[in-house]
Protein backbone atom coordinates (compact mmCIF):
# COMPACT_ATOMS: atom_id res chain seq x y z
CA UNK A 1 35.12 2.67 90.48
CA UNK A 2 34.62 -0.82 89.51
CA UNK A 3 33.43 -1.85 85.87
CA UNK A 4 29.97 -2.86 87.13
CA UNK A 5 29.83 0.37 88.87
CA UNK A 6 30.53 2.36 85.79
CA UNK A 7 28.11 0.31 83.61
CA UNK A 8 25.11 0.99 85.57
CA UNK A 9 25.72 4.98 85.18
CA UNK A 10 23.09 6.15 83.48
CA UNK A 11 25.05 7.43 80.59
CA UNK A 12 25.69 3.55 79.84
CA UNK A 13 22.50 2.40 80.78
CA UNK A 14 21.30 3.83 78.05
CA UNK A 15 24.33 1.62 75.48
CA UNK A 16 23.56 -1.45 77.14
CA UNK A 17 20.01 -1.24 76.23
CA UNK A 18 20.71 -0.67 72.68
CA UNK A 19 23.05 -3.78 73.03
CA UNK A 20 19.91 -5.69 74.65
CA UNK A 21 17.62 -4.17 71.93
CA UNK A 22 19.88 -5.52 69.11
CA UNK A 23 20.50 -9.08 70.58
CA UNK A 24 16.55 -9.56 70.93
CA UNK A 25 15.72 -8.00 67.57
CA UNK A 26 18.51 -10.48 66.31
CA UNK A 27 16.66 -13.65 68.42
CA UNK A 28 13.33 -12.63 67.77
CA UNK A 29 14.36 -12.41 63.89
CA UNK A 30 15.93 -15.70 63.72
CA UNK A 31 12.54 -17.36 65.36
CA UNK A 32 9.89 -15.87 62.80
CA UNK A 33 12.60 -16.08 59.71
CA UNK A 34 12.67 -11.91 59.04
CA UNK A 35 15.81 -10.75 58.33
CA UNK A 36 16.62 -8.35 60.48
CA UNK A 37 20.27 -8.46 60.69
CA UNK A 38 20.89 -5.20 59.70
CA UNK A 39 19.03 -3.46 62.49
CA UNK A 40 20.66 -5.86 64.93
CA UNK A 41 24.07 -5.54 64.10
CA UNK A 42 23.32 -1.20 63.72
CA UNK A 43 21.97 -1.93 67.24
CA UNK A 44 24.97 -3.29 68.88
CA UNK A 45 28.02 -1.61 67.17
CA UNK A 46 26.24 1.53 68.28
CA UNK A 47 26.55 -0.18 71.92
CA UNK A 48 29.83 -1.19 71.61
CA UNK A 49 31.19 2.14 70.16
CA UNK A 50 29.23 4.21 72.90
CA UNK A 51 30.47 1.88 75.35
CA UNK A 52 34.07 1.94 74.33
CA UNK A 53 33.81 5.84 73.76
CA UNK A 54 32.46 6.44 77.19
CA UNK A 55 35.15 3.67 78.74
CA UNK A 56 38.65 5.86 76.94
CA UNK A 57 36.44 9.21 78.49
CA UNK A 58 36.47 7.75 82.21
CA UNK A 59 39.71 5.53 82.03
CA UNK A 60 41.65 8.57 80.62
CA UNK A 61 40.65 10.87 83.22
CA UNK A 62 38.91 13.21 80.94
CA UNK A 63 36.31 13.91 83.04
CA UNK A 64 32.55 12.72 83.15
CA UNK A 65 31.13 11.35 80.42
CA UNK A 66 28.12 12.38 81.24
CA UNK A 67 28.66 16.16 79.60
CA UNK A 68 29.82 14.42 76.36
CA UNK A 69 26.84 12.18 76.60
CA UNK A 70 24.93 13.58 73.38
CA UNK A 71 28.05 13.78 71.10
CA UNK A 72 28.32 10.36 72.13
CA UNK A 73 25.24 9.19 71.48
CA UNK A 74 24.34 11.23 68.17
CA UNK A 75 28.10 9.32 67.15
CA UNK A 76 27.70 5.95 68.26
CA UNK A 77 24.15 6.26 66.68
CA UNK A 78 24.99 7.57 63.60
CA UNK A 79 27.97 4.44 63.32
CA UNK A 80 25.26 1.86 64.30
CA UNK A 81 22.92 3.39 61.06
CA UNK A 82 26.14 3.04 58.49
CA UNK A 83 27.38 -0.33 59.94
CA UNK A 84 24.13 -1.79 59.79
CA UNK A 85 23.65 -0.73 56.57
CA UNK A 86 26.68 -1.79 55.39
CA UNK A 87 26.01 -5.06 57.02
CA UNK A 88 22.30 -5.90 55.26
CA UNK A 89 24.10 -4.89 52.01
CA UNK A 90 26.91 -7.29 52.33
CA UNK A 91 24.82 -10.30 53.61
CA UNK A 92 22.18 -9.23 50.40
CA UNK A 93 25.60 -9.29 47.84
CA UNK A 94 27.62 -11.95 48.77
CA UNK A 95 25.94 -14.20 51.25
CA UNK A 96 22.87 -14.86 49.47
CA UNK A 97 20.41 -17.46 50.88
CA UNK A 98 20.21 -20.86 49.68
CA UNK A 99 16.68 -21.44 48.45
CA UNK A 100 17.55 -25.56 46.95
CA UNK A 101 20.21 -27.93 46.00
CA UNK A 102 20.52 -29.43 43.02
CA UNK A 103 23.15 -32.31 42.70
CA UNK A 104 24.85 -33.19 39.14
CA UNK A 105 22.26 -32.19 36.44
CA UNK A 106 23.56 -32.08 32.82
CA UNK A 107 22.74 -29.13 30.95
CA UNK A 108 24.90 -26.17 32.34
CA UNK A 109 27.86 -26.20 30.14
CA UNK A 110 29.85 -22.93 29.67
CA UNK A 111 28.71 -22.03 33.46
CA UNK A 112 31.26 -20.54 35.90
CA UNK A 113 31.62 -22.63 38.69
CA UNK A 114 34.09 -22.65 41.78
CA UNK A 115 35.86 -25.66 43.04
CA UNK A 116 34.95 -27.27 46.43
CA UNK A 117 37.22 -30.23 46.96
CA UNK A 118 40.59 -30.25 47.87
CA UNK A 119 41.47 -31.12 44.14
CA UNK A 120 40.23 -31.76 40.74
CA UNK A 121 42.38 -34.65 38.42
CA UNK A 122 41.70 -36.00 35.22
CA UNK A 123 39.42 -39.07 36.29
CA UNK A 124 36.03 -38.10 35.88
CA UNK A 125 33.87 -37.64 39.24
CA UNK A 126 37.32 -36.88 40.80
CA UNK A 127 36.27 -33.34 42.44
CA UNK A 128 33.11 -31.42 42.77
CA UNK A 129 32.21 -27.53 41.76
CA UNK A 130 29.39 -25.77 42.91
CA UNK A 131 27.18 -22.62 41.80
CA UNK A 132 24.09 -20.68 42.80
CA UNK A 133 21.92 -19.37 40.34
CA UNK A 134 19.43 -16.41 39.98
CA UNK A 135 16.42 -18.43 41.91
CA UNK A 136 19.00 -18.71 45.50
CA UNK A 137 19.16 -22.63 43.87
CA UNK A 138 22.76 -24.20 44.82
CA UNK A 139 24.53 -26.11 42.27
CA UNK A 140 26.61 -29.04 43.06
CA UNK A 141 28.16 -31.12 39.95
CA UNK A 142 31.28 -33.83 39.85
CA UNK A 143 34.16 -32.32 37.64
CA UNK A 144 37.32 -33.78 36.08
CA UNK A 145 40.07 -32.18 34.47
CA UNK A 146 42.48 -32.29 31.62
CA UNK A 147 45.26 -30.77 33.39
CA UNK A 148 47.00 -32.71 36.18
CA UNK A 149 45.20 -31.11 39.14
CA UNK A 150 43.06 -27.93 39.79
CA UNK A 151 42.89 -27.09 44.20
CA UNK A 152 40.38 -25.95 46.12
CA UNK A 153 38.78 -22.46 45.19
CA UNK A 154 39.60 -22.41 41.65
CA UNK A 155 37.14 -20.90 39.05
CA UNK A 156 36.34 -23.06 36.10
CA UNK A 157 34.25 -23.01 33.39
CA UNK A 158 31.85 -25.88 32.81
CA UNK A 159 32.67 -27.78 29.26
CA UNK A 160 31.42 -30.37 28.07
CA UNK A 161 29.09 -33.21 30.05
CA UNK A 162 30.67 -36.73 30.73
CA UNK A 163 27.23 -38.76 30.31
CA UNK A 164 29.36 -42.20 31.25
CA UNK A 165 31.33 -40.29 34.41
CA UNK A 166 28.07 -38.22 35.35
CA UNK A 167 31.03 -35.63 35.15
CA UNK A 168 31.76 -31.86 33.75
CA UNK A 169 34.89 -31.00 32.37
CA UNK A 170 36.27 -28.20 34.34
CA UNK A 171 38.23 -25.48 32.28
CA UNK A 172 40.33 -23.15 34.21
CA UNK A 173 39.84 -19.50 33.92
């Protein structure tokens, strides 16, 4: 039996439309601005698992997958509900959406700030850190450095404001 063959069995028909249903939720989502990524992304690993599950049933010989259809399906299903809701959680925590940038404003000293560049020196303006705050608003300011160089990634603490540089001095943590 070819692949095709064996993905228009009914018992697949019914993952491939979940893996449809997903992709469209995910399109239409992205066109009005709803965030619906964690339905999507439920949508498809539930595809993909029953897919895969149904794939090891035929390719190992272990008989139809049709008769294992609804452990399958209650499986793949109940995947697609975690992963997706792990998914919407994760994008909520740590991939927060940008709502503004604000570029080099004085006033945030003693903020904790991550560095962007490849490296911070001593000259003032010689890096940049960036920030987001509470409101989704993105902080970008120019840093220096006492020490001889801080790399990319580093987490500093804002001190004090060079008015003259337009620069922060960044404090290791």
């Amino acid at each position: 039996m070819s692949y095709l063959v064996f993905l228009t069995e009914w018992y697949n028909l019914v993952f491939l439309a979940l893996a449809a249903s997903g992709l469209l939720i995910a399109a239409v989502g992205r066109l009005q601005s709803r965030d619906r990524v964690g339905l999507a992304a439920g949508l498809v690993a539930a595809a993909v698992l029953g897919l895969t599950w149904n794939g090891a049933i035929h390719d190992l010989r272990l008989g139809s997958p049709a008769p294992r259809f609804p452990l399958v399906l209650t499986v793949a299903a109940a995947f697609g509900f975690v992963f997706g809701r792990w998914t919407a959680r994760f994008r909520d925590r740590h991939l927060r959406p940008i709502r503004g940038v604000a570029f080099n404003r004085p006033g945030f000293e003693g903020t904790e700030a991550k560095i962007v560049t490849r490296h911070v020196g001593p000259e003032p303006g010689s890096g940049r850190a960036q920030w987001q705050d509470e409101e989704g608003t993105l902080h970008v300011v120019h840093v220096h450095t006492e020490v001889e160089h801080l790399p990319f990634g580093r987490r500093v603490r804002l001190s004090e404001f060079d008015a003259d540089g337009r620069s922060y001095l960044a404090v290791p943590l």
